[in-house]
C-alpha atoms as a PDB file:
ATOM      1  CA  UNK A   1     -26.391   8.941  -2.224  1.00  0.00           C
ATOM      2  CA  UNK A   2     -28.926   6.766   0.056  1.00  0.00           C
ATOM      3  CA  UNK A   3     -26.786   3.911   1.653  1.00  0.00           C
ATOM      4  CA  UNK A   4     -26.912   1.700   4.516  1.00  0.00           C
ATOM      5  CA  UNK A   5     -26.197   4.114   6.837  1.00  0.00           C
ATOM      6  CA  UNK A   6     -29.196   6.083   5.940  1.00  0.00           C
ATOM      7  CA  UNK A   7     -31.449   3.327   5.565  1.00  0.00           C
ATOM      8  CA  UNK A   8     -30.193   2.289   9.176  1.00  0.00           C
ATOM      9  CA  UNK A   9     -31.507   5.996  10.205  1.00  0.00           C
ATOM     10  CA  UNK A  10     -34.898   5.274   8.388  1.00  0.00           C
ATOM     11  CA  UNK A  11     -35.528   2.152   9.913  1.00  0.00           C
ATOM     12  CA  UNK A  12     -34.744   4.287  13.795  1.00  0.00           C
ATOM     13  CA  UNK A  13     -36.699   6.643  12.749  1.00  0.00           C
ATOM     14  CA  UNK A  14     -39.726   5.125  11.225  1.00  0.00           C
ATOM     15  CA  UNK A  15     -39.927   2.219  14.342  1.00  0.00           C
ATOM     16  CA  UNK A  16     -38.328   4.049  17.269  1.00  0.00           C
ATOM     17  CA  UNK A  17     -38.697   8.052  16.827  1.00  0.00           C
ATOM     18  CA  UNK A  18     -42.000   7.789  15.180  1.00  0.00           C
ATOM     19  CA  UNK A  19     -43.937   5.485  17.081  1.00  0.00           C
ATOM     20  CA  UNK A  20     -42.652   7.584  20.510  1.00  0.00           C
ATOM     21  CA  UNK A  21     -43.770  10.759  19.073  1.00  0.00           C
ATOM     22  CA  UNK A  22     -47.023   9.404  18.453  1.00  0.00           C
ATOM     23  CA  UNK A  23     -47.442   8.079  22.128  1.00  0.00           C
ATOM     24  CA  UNK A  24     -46.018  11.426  23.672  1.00  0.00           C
ATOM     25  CA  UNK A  25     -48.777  13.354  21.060  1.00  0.00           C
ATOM     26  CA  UNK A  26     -51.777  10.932  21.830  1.00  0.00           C
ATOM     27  CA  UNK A  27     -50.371  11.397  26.111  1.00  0.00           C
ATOM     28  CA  UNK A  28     -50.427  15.057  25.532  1.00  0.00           C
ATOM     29  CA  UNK A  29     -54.461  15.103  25.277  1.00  0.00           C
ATOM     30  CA  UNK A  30     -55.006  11.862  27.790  1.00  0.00           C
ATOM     31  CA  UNK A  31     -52.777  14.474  30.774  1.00  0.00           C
ATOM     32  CA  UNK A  32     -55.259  17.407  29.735  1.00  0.00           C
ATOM     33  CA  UNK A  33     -58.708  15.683  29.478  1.00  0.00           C
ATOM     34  CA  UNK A  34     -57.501  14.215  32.840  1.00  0.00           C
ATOM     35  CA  UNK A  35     -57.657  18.241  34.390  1.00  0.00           C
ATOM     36  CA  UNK A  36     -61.024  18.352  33.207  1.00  0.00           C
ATOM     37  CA  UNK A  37     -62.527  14.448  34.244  1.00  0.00           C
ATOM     38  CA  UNK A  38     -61.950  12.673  31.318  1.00  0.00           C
ATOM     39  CA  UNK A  39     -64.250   9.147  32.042  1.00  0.00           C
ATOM     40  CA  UNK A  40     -62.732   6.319  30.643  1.00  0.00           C
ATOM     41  CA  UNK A  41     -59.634   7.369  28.398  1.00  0.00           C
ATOM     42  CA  UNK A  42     -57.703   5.036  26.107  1.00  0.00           C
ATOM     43  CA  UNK A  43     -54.523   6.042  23.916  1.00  0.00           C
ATOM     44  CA  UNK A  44     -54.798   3.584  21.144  1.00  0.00           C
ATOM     45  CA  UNK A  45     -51.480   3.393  19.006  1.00  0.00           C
ATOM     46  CA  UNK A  46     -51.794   1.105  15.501  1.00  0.00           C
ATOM     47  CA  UNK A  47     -53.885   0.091  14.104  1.00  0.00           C
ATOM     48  CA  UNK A  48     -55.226  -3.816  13.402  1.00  0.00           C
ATOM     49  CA  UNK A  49     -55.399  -6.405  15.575  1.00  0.00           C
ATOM     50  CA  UNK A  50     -53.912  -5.749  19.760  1.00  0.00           C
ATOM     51  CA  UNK A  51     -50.988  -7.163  20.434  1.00  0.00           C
ATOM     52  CA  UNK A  52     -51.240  -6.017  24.348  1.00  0.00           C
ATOM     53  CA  UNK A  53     -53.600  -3.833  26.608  1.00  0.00           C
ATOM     54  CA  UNK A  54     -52.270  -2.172  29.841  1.00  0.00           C
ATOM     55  CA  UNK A  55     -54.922   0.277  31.940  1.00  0.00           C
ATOM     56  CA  UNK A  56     -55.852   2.546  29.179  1.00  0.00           C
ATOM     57  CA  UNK A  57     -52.530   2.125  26.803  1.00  0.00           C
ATOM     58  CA  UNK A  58     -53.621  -0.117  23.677  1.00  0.00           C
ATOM     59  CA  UNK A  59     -51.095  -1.392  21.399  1.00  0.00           C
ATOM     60  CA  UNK A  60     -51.663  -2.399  18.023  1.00  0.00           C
ATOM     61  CA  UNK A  61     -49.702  -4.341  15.652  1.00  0.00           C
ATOM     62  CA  UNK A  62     -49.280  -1.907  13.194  1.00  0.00           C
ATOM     63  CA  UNK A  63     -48.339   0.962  15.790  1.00  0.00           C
ATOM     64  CA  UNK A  64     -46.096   3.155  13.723  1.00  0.00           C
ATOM     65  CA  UNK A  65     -49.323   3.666  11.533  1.00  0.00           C
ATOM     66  CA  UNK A  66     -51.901   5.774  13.389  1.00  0.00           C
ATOM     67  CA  UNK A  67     -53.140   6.383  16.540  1.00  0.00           C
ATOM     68  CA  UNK A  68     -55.696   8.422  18.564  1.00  0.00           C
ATOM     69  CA  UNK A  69     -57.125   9.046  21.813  1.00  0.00           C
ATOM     70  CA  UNK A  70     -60.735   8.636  22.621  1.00  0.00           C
ATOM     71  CA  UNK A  71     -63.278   8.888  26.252  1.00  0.00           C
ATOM     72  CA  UNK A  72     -66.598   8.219  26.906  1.00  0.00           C
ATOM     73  CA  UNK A  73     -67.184  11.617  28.465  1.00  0.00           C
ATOM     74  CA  UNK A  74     -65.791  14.751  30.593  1.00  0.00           C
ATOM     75  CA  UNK A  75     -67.153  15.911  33.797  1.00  0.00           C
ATOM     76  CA  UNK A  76     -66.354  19.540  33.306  1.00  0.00           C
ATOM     77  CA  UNK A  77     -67.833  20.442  29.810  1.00  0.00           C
ATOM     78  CA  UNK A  78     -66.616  23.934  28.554  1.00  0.00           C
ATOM     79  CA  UNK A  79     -65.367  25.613  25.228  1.00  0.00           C
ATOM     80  CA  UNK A  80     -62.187  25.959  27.213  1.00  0.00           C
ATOM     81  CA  UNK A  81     -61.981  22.222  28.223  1.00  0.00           C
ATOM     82  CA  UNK A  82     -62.029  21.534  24.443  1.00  0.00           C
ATOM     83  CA  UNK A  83     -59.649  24.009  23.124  1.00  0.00           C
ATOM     84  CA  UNK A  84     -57.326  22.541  26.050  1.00  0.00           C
ATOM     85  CA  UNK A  85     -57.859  19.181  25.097  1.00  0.00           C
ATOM     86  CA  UNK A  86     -56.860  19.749  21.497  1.00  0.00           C
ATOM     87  CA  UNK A  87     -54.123  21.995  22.473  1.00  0.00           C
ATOM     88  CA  UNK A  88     -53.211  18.949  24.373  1.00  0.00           C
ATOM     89  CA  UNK A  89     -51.348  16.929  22.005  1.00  0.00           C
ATOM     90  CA  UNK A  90     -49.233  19.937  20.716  1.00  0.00           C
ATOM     91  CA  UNK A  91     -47.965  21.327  24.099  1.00  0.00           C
ATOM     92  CA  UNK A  92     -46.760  18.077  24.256  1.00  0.00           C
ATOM     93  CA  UNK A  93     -45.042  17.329  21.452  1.00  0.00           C
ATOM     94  CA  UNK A  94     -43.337  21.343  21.886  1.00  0.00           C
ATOM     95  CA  UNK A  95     -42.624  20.831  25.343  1.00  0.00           C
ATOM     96  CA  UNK A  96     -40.399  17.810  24.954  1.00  0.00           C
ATOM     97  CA  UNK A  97     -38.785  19.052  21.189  1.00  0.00           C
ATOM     98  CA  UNK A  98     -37.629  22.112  23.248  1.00  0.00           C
ATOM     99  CA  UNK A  99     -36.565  20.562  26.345  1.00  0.00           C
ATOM    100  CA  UNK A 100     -34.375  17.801  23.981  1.00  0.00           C
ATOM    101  CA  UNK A 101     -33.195  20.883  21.592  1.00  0.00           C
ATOM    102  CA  UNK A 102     -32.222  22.699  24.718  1.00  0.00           C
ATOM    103  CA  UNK A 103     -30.625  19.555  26.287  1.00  0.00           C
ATOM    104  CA  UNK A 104     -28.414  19.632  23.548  1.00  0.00           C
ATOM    105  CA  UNK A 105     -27.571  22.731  22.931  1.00  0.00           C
ATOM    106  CA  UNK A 106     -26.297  22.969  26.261  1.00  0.00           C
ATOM    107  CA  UNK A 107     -23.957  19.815  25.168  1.00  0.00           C
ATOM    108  CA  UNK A 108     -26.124  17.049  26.553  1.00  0.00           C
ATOM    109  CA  UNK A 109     -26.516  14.143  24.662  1.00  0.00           C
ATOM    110  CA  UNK A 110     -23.678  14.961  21.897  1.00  0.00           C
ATOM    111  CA  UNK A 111     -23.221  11.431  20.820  1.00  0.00           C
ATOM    112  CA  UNK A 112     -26.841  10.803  20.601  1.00  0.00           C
ATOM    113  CA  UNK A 113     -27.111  14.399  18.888  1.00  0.00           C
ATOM    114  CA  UNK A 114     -28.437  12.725  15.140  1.00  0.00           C
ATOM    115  CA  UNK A 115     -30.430  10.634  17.156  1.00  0.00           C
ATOM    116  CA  UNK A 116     -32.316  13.438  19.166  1.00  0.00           C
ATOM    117  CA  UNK A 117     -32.196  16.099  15.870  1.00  0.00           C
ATOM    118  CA  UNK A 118     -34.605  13.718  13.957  1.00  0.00           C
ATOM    119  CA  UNK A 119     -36.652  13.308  16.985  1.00  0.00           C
ATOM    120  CA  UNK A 120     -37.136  17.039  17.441  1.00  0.00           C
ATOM    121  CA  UNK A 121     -37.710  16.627  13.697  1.00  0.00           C
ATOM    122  CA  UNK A 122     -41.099  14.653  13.813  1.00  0.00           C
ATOM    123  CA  UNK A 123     -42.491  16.115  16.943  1.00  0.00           C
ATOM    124  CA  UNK A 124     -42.353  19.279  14.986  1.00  0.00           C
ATOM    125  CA  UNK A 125     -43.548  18.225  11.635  1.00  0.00           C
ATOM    126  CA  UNK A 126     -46.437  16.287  13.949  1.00  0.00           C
ATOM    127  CA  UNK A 127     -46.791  20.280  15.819  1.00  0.00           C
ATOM    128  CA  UNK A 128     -46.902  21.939  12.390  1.00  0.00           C
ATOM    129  CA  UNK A 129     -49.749  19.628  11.125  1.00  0.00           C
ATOM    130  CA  UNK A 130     -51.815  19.957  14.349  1.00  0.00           C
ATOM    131  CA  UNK A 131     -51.033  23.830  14.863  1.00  0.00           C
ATOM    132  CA  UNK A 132     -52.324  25.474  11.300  1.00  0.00           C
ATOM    133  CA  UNK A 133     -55.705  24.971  10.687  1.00  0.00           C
ATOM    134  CA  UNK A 134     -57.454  23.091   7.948  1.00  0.00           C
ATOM    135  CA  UNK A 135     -59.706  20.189   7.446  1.00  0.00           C
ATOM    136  CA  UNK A 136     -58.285  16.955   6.484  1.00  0.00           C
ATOM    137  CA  UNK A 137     -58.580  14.331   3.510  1.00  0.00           C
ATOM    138  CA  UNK A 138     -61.243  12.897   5.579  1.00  0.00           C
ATOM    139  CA  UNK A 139     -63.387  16.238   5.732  1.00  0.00           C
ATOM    140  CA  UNK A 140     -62.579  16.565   9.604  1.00  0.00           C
ATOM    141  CA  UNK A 141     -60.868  19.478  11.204  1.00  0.00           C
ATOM    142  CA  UNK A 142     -57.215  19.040  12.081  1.00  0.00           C
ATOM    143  CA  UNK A 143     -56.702  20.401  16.040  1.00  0.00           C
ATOM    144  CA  UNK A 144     -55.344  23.744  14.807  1.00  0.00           C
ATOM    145  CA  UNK A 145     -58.981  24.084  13.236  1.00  0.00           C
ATOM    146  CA  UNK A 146     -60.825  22.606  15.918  1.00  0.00           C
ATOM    147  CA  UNK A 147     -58.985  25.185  18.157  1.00  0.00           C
ATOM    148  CA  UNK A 148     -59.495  28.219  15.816  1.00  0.00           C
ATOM    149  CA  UNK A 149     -63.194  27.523  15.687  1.00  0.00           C
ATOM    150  CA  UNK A 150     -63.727  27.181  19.325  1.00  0.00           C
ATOM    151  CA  UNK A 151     -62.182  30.434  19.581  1.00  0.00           C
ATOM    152  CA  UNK A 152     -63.662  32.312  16.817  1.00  0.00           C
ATOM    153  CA  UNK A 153     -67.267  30.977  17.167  1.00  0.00           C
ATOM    154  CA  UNK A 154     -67.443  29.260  20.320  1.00  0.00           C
ATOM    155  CA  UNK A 155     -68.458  26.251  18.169  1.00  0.00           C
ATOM    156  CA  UNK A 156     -68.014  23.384  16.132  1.00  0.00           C
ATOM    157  CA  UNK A 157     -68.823  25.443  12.491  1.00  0.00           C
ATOM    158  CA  UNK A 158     -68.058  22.272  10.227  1.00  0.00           C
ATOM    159  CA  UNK A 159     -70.263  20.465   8.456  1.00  0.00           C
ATOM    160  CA  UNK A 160     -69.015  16.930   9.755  1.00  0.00           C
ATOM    161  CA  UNK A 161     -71.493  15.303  12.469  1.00  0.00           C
ATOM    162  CA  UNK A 162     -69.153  12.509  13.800  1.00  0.00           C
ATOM    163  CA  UNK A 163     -67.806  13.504  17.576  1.00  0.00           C
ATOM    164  CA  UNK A 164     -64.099  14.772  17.195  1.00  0.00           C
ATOM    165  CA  UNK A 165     -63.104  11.681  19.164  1.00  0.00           C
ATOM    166  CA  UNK A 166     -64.193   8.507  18.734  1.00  0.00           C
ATOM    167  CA  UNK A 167     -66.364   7.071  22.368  1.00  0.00           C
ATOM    168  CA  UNK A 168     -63.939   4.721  24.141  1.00  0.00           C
ATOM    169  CA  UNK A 169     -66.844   2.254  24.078  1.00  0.00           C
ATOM    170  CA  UNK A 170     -67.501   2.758  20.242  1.00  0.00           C
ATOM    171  CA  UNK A 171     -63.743   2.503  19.915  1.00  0.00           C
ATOM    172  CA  UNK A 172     -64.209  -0.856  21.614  1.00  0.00           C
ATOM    173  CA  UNK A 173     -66.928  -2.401  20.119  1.00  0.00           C
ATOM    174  CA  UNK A 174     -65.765  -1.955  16.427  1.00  0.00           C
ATOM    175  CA  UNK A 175     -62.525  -3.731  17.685  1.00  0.00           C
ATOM    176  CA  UNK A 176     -64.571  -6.569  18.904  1.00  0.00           C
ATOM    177  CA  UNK A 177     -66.239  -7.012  16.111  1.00  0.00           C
ATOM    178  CA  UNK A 178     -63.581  -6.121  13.409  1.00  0.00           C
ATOM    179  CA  UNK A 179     -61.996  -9.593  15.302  1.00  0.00           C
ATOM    180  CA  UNK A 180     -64.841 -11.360  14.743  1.00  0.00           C
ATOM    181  CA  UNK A 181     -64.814 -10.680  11.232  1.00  0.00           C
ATOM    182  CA  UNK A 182     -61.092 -11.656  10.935  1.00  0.00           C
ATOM    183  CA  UNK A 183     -61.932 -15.001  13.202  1.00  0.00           C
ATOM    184  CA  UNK A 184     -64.414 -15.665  10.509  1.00  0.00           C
ATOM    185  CA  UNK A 185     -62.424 -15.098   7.275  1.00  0.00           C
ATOM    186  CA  UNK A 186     -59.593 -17.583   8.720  1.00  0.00           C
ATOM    187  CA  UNK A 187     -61.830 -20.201   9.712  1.00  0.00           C
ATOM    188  CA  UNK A 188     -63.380 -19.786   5.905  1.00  0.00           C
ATOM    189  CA  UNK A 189     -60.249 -19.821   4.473  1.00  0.00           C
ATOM    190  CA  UNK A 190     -59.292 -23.138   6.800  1.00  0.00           C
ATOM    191  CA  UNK A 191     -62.757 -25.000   4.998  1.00  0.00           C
ATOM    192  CA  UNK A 192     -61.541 -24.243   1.542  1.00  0.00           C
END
């Protein structure tokens, strides 16, 4: 039966385990594009309006949502700079799940051992939907696709023309003006 305990370990999970695995996924392709120049990286988590900037960290106010990473450019353009990239986020997410499941199963951690369980948990349910390949609800390739068709083909083989991440600048602008828009709905809704 579902009780308070458990929704306790929701609410942990869904605004403490989650929103960390997202940041150590979206870090995992910001500390690879930085081997091969990355110009002007951003790791956006949330989405909506920003609560807070730092350097190229962006939070949003619904962070637990989405996120992504996006750059203006690389200096050292290769097939292998991209298949890095993507392979990026899931090194990341595997390096720290098996560094915390080794932690504890060498008896580190025991009273945090739930705690640490369900955050192996979602970095590997955030590996396994990154690692297998297949295009997403939104017709883009997933990074385990991405990856395969670098490898395969040496390519991009889908049919999608939008860049596989978004231009920091682009990334920007729609921000800017998606605030504008919101500026403008309050100050209609103040008239009324």
């Amino acid at each position: 039966m579902f009780g308070l305990k458990d929704l306790l370990s929701l609410v942990i999970s869904a605004f403490i385990i989650l929103p960390v695995v997202l940041l150590i996924r979206e870090s995992g392709y910001l500390i690879v594009s930085w081997l091969f120049g990355v110009i002007n990286p951003r790791v956006t988590i949330g989405t909506g309006p920003r609560i807070f900037k730092i350097g190229m960290i962006d939070i949003r106010k619904y962070y637990h949502l989405y996120s992504w990473f996006s750059y203006d450019g690389i200096k050292r353009k290769s097939n292998f700079a991209y298949v890095c990239i993507y392979a990026g986020p899931i090194i990341a997410n595997l390096t720290v799940a098996f560094f915390i499941n080794f932690s504890v199963a060498h008896g580190w951690g025991e009273e945090y051992k739930t705690f640490l369980d369900r955050f192996v948990f979602y970095a590997i349910y955030y590996v396994m939907f990154d690692i297998i390949p297949m295009i997403t609800t939104n017709s883009k390739p997933n990074n385990g696709m991405i990856i395969y068709e670098m490898l395969r083909y040496g390519k991009r083989v889908d049919f999608n023309n939008e860049a596989f991440l978004p231009s920091t600048s682009e990334v920007e602008k729609e921000y800017q003006e998606y605030i504008e828009q919101l500026e403008e709905i309050k100050k209609e809704r103040k008239e009324k």
